[in-house]
PDB file of N, CA and C in Angstrom:
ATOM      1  N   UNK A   1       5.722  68.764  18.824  1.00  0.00           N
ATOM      2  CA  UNK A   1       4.475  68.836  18.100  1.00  0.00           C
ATOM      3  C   UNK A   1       4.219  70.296  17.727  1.00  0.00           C
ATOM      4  N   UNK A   2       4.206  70.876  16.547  1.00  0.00           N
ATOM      5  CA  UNK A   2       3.743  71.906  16.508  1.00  0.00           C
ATOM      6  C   UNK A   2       2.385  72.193  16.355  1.00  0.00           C
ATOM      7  N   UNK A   3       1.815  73.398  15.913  1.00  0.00           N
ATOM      8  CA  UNK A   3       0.302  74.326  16.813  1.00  0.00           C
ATOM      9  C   UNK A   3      -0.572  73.365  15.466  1.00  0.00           C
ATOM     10  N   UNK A   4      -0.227  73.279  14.432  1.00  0.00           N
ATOM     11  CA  UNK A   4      -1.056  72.811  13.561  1.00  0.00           C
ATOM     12  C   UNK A   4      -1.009  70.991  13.898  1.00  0.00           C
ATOM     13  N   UNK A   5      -0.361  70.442  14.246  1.00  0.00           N
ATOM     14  CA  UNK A   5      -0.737  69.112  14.215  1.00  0.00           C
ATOM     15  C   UNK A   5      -1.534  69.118  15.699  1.00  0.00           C
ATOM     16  N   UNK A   6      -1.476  70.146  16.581  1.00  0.00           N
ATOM     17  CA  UNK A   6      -2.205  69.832  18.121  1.00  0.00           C
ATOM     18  C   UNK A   6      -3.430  70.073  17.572  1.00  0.00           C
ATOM     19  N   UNK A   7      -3.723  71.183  16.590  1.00  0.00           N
ATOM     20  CA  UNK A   7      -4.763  71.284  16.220  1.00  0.00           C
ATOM     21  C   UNK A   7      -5.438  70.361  15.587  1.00  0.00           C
ATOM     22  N   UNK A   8      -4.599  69.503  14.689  1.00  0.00           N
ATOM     23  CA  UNK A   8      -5.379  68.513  13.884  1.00  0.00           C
ATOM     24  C   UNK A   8      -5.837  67.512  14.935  1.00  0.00           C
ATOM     25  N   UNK A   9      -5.182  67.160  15.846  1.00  0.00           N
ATOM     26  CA  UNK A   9      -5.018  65.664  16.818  1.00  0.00           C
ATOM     27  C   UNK A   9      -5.950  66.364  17.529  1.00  0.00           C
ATOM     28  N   UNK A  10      -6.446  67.721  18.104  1.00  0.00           N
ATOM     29  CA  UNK A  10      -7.750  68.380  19.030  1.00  0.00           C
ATOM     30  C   UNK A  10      -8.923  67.519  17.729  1.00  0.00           C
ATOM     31  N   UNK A  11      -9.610  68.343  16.498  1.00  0.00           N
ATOM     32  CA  UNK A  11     -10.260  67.859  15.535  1.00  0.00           C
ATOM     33  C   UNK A  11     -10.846  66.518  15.548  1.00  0.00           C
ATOM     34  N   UNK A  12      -9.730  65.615  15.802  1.00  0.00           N
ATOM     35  CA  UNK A  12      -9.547  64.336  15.241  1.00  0.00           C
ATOM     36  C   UNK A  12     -10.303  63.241  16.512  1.00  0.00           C
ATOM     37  N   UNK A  13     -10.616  64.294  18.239  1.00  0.00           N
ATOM     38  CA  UNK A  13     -11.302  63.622  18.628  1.00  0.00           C
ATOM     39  C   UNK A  13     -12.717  62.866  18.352  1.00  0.00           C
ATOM     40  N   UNK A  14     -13.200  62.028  18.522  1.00  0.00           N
ATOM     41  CA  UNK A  14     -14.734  61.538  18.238  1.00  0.00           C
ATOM     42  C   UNK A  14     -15.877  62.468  18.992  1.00  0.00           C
ATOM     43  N   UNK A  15     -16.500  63.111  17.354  1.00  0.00           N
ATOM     44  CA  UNK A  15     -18.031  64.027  17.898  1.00  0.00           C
ATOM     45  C   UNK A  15     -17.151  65.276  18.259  1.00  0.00           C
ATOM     46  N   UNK A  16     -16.196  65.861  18.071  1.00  0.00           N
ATOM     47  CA  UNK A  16     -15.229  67.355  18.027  1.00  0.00           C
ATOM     48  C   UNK A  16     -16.284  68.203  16.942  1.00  0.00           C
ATOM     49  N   UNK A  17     -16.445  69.237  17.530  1.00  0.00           N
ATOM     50  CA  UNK A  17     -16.364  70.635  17.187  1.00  0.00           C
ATOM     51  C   UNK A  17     -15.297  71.596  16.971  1.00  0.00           C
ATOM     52  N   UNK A  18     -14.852  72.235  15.800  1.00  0.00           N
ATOM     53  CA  UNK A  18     -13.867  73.318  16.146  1.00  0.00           C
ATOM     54  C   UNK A  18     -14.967  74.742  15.786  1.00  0.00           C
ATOM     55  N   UNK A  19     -14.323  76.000  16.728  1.00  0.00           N
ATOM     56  CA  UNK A  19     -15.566  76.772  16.517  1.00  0.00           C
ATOM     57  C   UNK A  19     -15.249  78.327  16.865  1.00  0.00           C
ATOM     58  N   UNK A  20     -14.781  78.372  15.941  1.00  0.00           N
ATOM     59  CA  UNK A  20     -13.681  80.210  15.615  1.00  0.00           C
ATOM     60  C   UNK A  20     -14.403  81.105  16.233  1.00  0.00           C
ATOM     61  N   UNK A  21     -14.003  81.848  17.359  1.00  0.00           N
ATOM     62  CA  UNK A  21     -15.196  83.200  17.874  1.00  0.00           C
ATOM     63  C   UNK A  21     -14.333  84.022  17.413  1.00  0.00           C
ATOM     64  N   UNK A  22     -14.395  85.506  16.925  1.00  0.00           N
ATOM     65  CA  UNK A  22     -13.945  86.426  16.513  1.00  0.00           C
ATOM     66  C   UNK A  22     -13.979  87.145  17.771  1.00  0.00           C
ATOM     67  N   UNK A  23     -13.492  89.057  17.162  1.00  0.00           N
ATOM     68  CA  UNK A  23     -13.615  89.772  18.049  1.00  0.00           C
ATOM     69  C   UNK A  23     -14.368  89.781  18.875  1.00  0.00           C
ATOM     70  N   UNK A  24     -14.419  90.065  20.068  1.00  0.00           N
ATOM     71  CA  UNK A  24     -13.177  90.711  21.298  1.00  0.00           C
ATOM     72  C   UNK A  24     -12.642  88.901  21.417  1.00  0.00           C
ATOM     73  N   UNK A  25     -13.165  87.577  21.402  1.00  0.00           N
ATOM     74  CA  UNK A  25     -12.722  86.256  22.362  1.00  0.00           C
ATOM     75  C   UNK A  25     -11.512  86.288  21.509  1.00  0.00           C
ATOM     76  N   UNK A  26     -11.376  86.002  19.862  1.00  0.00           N
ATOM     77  CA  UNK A  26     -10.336  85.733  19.329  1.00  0.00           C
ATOM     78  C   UNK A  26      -9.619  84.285  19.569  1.00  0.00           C
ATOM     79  N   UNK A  27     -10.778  83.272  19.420  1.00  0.00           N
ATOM     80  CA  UNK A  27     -10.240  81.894  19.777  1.00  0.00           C
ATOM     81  C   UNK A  27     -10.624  80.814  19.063  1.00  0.00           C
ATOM     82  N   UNK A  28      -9.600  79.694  19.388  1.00  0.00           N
ATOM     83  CA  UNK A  28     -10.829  78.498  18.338  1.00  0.00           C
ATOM     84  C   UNK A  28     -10.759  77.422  19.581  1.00  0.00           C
ATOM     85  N   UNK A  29     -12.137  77.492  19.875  1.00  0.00           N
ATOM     86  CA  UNK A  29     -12.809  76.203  20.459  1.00  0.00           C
ATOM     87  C   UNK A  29     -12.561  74.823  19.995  1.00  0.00           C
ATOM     88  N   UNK A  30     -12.710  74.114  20.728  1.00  0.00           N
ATOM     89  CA  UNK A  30     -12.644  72.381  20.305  1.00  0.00           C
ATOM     90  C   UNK A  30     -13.647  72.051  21.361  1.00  0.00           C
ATOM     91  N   UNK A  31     -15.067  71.485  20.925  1.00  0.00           N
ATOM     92  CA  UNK A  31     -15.777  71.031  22.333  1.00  0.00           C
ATOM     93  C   UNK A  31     -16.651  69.698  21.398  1.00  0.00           C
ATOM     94  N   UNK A  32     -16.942  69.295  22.666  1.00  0.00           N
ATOM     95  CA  UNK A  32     -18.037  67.867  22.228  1.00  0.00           C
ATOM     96  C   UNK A  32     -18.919  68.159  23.039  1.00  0.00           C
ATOM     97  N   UNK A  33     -20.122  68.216  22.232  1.00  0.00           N
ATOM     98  CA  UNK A  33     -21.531  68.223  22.637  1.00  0.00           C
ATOM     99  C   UNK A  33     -21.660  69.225  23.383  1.00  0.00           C
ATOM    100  N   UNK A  34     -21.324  70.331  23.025  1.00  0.00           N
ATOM    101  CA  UNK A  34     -21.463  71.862  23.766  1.00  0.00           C
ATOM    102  C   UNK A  34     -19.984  72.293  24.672  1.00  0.00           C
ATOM    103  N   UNK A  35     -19.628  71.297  25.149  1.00  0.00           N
ATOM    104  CA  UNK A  35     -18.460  71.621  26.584  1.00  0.00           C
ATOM    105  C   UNK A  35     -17.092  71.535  25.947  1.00  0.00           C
ATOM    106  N   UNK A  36     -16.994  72.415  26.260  1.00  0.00           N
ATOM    107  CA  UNK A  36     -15.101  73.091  26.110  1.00  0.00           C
ATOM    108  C   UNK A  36     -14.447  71.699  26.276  1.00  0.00           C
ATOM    109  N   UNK A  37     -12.623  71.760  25.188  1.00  0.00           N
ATOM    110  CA  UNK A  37     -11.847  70.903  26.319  1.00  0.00           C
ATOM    111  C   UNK A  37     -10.411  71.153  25.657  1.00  0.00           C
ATOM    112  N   UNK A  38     -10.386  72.436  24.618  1.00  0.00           N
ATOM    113  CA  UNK A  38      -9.652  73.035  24.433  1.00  0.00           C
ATOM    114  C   UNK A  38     -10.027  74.435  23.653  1.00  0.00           C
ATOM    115  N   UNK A  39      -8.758  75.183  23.476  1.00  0.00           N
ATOM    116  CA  UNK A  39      -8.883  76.137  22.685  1.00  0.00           C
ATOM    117  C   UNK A  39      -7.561  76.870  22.507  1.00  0.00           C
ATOM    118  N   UNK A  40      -7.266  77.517  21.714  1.00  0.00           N
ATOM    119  CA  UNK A  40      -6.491  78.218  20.933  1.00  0.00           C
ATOM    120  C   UNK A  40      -6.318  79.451  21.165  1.00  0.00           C
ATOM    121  N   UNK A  41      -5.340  80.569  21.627  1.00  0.00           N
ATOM    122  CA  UNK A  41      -6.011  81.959  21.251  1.00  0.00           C
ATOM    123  C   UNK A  41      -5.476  82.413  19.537  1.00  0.00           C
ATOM    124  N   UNK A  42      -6.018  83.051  19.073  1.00  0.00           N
ATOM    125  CA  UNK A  42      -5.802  83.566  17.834  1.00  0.00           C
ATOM    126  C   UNK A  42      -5.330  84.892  17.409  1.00  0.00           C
ATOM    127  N   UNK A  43      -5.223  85.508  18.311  1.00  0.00           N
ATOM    128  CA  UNK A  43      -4.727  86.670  17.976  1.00  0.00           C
ATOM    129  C   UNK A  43      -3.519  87.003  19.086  1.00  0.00           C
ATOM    130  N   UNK A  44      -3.093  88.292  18.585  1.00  0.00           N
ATOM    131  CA  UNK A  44      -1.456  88.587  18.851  1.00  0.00           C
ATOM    132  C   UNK A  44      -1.775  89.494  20.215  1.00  0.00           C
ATOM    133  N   UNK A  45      -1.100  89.585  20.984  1.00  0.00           N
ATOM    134  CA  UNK A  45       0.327  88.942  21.048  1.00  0.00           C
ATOM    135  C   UNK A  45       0.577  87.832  21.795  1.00  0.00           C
ATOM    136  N   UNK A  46      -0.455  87.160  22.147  1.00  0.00           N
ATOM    137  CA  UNK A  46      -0.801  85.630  23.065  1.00  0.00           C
ATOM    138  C   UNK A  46      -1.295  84.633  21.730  1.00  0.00           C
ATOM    139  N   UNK A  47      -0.716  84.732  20.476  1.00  0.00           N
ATOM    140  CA  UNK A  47      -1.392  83.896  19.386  1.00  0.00           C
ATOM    141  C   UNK A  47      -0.671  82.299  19.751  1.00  0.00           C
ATOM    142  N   UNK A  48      -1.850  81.488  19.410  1.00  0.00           N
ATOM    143  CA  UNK A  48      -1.445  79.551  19.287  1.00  0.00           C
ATOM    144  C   UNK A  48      -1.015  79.395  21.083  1.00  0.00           C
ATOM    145  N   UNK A  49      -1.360  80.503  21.559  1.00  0.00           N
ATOM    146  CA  UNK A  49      -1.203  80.071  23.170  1.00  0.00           C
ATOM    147  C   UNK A  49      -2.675  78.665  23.208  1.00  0.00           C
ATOM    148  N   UNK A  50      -2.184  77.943  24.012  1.00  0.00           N
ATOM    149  CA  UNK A  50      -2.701  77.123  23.577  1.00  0.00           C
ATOM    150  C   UNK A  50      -3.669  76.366  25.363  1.00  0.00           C
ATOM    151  N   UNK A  51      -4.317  76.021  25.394  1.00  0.00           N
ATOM    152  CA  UNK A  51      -5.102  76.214  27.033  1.00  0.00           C
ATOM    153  C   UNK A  51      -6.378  74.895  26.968  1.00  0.00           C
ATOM    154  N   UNK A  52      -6.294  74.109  27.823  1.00  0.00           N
ATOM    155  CA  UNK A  52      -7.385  72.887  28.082  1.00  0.00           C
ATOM    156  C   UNK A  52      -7.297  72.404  29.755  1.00  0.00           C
ATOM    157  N   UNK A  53      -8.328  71.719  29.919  1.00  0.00           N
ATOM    158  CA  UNK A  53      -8.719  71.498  31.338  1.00  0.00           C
ATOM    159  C   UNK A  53      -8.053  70.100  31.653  1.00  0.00           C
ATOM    160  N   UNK A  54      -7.694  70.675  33.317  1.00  0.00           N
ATOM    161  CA  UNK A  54      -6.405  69.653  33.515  1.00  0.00           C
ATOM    162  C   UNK A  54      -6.947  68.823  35.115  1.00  0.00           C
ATOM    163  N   UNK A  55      -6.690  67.497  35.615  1.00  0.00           N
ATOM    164  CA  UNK A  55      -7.315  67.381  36.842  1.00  0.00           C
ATOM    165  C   UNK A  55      -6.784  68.290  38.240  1.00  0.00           C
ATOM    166  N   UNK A  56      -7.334  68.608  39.045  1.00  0.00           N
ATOM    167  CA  UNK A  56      -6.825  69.558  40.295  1.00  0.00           C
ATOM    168  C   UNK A  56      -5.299  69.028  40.570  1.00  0.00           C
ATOM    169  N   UNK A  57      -5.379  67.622  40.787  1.00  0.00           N
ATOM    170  CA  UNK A  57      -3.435  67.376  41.157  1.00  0.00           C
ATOM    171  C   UNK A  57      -2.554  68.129  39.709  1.00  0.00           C
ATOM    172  N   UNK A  58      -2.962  67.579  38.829  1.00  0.00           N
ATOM    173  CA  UNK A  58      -2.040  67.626  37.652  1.00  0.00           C
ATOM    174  C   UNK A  58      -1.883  69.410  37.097  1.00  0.00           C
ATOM    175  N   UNK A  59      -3.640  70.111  37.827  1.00  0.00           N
ATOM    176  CA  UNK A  59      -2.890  71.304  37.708  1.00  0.00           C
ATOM    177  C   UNK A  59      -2.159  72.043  38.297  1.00  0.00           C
ATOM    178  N   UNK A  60      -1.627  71.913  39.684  1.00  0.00           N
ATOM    179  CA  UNK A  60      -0.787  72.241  40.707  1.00  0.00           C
ATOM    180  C   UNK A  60       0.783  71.379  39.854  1.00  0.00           C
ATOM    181  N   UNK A  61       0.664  70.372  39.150  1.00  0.00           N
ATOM    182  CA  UNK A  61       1.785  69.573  38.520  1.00  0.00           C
ATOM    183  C   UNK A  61       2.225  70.677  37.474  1.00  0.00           C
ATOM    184  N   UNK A  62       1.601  70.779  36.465  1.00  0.00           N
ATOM    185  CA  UNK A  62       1.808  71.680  35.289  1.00  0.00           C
ATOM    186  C   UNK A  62       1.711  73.645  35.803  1.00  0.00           C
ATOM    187  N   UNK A  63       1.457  74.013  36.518  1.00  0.00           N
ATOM    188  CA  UNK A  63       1.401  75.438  36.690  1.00  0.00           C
ATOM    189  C   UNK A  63       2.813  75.336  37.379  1.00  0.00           C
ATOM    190  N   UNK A  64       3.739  74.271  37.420  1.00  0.00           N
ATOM    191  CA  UNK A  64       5.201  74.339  38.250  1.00  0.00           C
ATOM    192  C   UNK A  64       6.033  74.122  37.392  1.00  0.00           C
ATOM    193  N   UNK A  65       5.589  73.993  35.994  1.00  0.00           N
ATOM    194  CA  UNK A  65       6.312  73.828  34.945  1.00  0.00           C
ATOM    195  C   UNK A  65       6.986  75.609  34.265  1.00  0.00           C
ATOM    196  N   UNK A  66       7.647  75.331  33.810  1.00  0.00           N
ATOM    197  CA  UNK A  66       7.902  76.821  32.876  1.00  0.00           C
ATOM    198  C   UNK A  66       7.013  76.646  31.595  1.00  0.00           C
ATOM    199  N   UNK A  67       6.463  77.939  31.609  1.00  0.00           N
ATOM    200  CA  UNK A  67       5.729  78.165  29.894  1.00  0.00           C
ATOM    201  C   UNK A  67       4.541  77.347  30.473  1.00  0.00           C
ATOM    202  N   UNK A  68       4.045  77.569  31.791  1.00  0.00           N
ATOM    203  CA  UNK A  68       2.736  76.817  32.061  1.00  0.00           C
ATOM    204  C   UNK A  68       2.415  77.708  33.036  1.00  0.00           C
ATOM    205  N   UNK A  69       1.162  78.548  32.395  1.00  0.00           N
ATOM    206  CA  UNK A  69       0.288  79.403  33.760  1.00  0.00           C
ATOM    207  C   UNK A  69      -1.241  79.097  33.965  1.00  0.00           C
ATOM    208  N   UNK A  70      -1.711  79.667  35.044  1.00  0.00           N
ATOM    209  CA  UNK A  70      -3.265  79.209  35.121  1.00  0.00           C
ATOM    210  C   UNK A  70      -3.836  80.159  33.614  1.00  0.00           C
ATOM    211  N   UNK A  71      -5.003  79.464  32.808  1.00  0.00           N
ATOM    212  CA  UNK A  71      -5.704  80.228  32.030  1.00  0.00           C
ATOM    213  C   UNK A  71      -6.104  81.216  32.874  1.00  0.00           C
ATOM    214  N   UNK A  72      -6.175  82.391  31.710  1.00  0.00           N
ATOM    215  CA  UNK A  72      -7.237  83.724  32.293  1.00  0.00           C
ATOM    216  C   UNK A  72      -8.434  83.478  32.871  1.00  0.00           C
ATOM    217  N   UNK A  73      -9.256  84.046  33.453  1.00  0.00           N
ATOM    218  CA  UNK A  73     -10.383  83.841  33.944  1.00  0.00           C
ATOM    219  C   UNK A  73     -11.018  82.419  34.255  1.00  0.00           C
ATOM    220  N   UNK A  74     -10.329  81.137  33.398  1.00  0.00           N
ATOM    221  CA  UNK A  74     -10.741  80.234  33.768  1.00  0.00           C
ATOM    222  C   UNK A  74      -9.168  79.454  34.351  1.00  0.00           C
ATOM    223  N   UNK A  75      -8.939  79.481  35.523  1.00  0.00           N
ATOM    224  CA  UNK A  75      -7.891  79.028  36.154  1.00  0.00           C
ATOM    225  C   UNK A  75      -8.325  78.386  37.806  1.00  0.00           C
ATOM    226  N   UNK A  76      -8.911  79.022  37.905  1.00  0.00           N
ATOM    227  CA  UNK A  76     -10.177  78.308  38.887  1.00  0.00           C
ATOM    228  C   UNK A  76     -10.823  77.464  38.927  1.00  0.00           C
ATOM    229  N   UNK A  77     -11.459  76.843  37.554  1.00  0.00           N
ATOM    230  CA  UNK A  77     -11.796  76.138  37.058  1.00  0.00           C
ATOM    231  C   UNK A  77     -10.622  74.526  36.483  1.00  0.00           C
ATOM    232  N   UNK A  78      -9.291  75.004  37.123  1.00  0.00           N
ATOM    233  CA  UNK A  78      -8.422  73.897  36.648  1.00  0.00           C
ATOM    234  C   UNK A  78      -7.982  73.894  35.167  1.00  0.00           C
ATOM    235  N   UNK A  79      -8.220  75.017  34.706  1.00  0.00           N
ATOM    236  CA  UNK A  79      -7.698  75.195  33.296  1.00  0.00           C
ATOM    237  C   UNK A  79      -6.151  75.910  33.010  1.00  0.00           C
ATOM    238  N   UNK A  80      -5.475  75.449  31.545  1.00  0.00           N
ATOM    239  CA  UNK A  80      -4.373  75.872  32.244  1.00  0.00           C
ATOM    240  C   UNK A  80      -3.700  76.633  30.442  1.00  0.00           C
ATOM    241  N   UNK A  81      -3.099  77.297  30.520  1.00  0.00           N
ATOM    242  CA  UNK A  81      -2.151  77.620  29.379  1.00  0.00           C
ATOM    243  C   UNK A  81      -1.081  77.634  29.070  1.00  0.00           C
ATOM    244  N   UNK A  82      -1.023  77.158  28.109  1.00  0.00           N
ATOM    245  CA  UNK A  82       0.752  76.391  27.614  1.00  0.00           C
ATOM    246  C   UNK A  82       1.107  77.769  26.562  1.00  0.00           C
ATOM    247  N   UNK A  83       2.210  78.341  26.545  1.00  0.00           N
ATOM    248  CA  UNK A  83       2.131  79.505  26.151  1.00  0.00           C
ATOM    249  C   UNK A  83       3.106  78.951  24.467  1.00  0.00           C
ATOM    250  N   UNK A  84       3.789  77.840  24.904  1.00  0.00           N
ATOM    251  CA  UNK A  84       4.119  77.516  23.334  1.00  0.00           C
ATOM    252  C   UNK A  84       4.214  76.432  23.352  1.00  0.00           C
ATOM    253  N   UNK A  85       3.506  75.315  22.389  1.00  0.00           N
ATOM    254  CA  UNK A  85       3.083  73.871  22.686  1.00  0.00           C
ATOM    255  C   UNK A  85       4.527  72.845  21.981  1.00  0.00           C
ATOM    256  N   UNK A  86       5.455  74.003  20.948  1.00  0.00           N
ATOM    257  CA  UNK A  86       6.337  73.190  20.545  1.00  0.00           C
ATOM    258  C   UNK A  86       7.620  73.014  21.230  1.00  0.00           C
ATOM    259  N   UNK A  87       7.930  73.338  22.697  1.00  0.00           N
ATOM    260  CA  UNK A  87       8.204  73.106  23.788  1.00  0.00           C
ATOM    261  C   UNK A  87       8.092  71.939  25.008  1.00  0.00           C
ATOM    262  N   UNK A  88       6.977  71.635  24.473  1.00  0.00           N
ATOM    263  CA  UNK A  88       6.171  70.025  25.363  1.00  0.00           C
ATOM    264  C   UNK A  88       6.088  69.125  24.436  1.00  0.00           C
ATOM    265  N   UNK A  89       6.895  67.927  25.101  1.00  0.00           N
ATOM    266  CA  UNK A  89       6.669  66.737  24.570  1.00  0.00           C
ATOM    267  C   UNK A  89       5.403  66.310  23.656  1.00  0.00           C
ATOM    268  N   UNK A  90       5.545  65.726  22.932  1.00  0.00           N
ATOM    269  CA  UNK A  90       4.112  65.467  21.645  1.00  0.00           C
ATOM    270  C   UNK A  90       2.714  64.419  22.631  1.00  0.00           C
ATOM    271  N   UNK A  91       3.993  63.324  23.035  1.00  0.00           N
ATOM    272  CA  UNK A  91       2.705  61.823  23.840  1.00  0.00           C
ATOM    273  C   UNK A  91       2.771  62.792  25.247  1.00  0.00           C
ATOM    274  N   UNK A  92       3.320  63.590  25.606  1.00  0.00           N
ATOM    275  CA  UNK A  92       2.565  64.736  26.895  1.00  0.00           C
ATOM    276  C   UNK A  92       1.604  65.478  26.603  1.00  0.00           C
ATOM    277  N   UNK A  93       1.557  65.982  25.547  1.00  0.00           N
ATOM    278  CA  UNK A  93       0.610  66.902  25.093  1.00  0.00           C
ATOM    279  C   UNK A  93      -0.560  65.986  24.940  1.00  0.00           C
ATOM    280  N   UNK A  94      -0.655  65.434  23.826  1.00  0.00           N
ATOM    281  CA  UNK A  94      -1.994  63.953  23.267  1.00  0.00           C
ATOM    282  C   UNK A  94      -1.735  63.418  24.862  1.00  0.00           C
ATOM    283  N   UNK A  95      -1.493  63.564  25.821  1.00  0.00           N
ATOM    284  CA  UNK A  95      -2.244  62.535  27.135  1.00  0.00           C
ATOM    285  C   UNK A  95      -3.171  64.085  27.812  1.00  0.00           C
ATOM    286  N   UNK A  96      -2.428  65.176  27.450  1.00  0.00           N
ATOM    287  CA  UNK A  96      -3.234  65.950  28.523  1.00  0.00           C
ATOM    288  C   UNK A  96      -4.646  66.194  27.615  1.00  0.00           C
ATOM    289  N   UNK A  97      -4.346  66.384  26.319  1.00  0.00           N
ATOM    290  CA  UNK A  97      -5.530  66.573  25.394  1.00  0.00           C
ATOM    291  C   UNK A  97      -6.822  65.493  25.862  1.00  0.00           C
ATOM    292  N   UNK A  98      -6.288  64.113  25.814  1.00  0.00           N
ATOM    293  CA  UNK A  98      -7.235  63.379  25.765  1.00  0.00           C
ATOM    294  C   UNK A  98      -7.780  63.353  27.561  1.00  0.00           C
ATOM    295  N   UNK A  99      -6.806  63.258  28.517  1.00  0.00           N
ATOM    296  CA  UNK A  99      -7.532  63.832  29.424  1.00  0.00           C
ATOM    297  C   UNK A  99      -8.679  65.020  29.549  1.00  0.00           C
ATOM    298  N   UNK A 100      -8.514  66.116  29.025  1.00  0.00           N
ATOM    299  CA  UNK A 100      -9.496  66.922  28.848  1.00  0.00           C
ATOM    300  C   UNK A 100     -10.887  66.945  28.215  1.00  0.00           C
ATOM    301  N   UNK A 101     -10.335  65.774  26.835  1.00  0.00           N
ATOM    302  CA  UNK A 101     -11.526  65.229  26.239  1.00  0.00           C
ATOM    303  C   UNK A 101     -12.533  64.565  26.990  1.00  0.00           C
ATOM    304  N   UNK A 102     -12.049  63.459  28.107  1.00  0.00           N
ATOM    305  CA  UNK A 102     -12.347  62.509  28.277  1.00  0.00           C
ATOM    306  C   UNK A 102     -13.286  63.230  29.722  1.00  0.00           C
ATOM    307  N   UNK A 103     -12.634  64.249  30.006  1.00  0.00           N
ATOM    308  CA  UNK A 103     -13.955  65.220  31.254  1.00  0.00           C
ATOM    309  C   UNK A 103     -14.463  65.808  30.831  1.00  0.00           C
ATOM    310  N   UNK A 104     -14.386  66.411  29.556  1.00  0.00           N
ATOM    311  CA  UNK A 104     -15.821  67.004  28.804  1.00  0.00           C
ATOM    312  C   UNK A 104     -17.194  66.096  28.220  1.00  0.00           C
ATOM    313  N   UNK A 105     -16.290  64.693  27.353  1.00  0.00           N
ATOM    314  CA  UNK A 105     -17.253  63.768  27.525  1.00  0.00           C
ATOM    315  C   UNK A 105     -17.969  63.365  28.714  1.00  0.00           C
ATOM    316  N   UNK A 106     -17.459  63.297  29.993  1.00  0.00           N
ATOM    317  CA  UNK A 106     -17.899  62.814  30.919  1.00  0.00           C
ATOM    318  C   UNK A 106     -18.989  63.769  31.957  1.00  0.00           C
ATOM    319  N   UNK A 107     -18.937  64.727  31.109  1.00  0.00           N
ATOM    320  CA  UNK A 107     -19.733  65.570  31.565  1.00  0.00           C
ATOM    321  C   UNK A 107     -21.142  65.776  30.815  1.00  0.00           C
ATOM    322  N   UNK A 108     -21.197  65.017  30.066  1.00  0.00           N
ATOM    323  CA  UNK A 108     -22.467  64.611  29.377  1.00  0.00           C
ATOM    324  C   UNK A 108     -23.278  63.743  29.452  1.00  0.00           C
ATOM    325  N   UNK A 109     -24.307  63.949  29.256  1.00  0.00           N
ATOM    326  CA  UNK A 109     -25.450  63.160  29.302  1.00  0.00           C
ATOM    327  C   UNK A 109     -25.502  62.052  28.355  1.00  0.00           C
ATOM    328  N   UNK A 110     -25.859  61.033  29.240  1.00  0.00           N
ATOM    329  CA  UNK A 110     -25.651  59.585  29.072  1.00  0.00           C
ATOM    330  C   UNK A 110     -26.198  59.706  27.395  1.00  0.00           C
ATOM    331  N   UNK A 111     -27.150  59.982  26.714  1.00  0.00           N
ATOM    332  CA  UNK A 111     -27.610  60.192  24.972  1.00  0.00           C
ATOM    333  C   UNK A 111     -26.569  60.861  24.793  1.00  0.00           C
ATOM    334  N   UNK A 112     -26.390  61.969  25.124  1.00  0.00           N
ATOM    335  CA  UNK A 112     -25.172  62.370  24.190  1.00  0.00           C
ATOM    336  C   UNK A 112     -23.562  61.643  24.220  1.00  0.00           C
ATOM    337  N   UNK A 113     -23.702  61.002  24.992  1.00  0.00           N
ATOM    338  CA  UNK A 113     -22.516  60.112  24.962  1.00  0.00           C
ATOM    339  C   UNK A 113     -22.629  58.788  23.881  1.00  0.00           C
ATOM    340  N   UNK A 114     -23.854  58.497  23.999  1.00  0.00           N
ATOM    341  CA  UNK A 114     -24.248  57.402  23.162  1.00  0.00           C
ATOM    342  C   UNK A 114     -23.927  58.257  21.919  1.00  0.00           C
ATOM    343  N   UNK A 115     -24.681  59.229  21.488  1.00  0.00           N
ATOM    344  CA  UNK A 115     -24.027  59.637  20.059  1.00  0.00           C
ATOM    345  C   UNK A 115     -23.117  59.675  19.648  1.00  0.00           C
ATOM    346  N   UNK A 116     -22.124  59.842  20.530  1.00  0.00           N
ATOM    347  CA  UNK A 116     -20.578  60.463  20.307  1.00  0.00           C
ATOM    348  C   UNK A 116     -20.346  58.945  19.628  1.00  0.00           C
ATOM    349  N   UNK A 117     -20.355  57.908  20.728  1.00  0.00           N
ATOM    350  CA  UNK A 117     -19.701  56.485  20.614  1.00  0.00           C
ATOM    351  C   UNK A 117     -20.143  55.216  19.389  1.00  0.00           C
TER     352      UNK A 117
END
């Protein structure tokens, strides 16, 4: 899968935001209803590094992978970065995506879920 179709298939979730921060973050967000559940970095020399929230087992699973480290500052948080996404399987990638989706939705309030759906 390359960086532009992960990007389109991030987009393409239901009620997605994409949401470009410039200097100093240099990233593009993907969130529903305020909460993160991916992002992009955009600039060099970590560009299309690519980073979303993973469950506690699965991130001890994927940080044992190669080309898989904890995100910066949010790695604590179970977040993780894939440093080049056209390396990982496509239906691996779209399962971890929608996993991530599916705990950002779930982290919302019962109306805002109704909107989404």
């Amino acid at each position: 899968m390359t960086t532009d179709e992960l990007k389109d298939f991030c987009a393409a979730q239901p009620g997605t935001q994409a949401v470009l921060y410039g200097p100093p973050s240099n990233i593009l967000v993907y969130e529903v209803g305020g909460k993160k559940f991916a992002y992009f970095k955009t600039s060099t020399p970590e560009q299309w590094r690519f980073s979303l929230r993973a469950s506690a087992e699965r991130f001890i699973e994927l940080t044992d992978m190669p080309g898989v480290k904890p995100a910066r500052y949010m790695g604590r948080f179970h977040w993780v970065s894939i440093v080049d996404v056209t390396h990982f399987p496509s239906d691996y990638l779209t399962e971890l995506v929608q996993d991530s989706y599916a705990r950002a939705v779930a982290s919302l309030t019962r109306a805002q879920r109704a909107a989404i759906a």
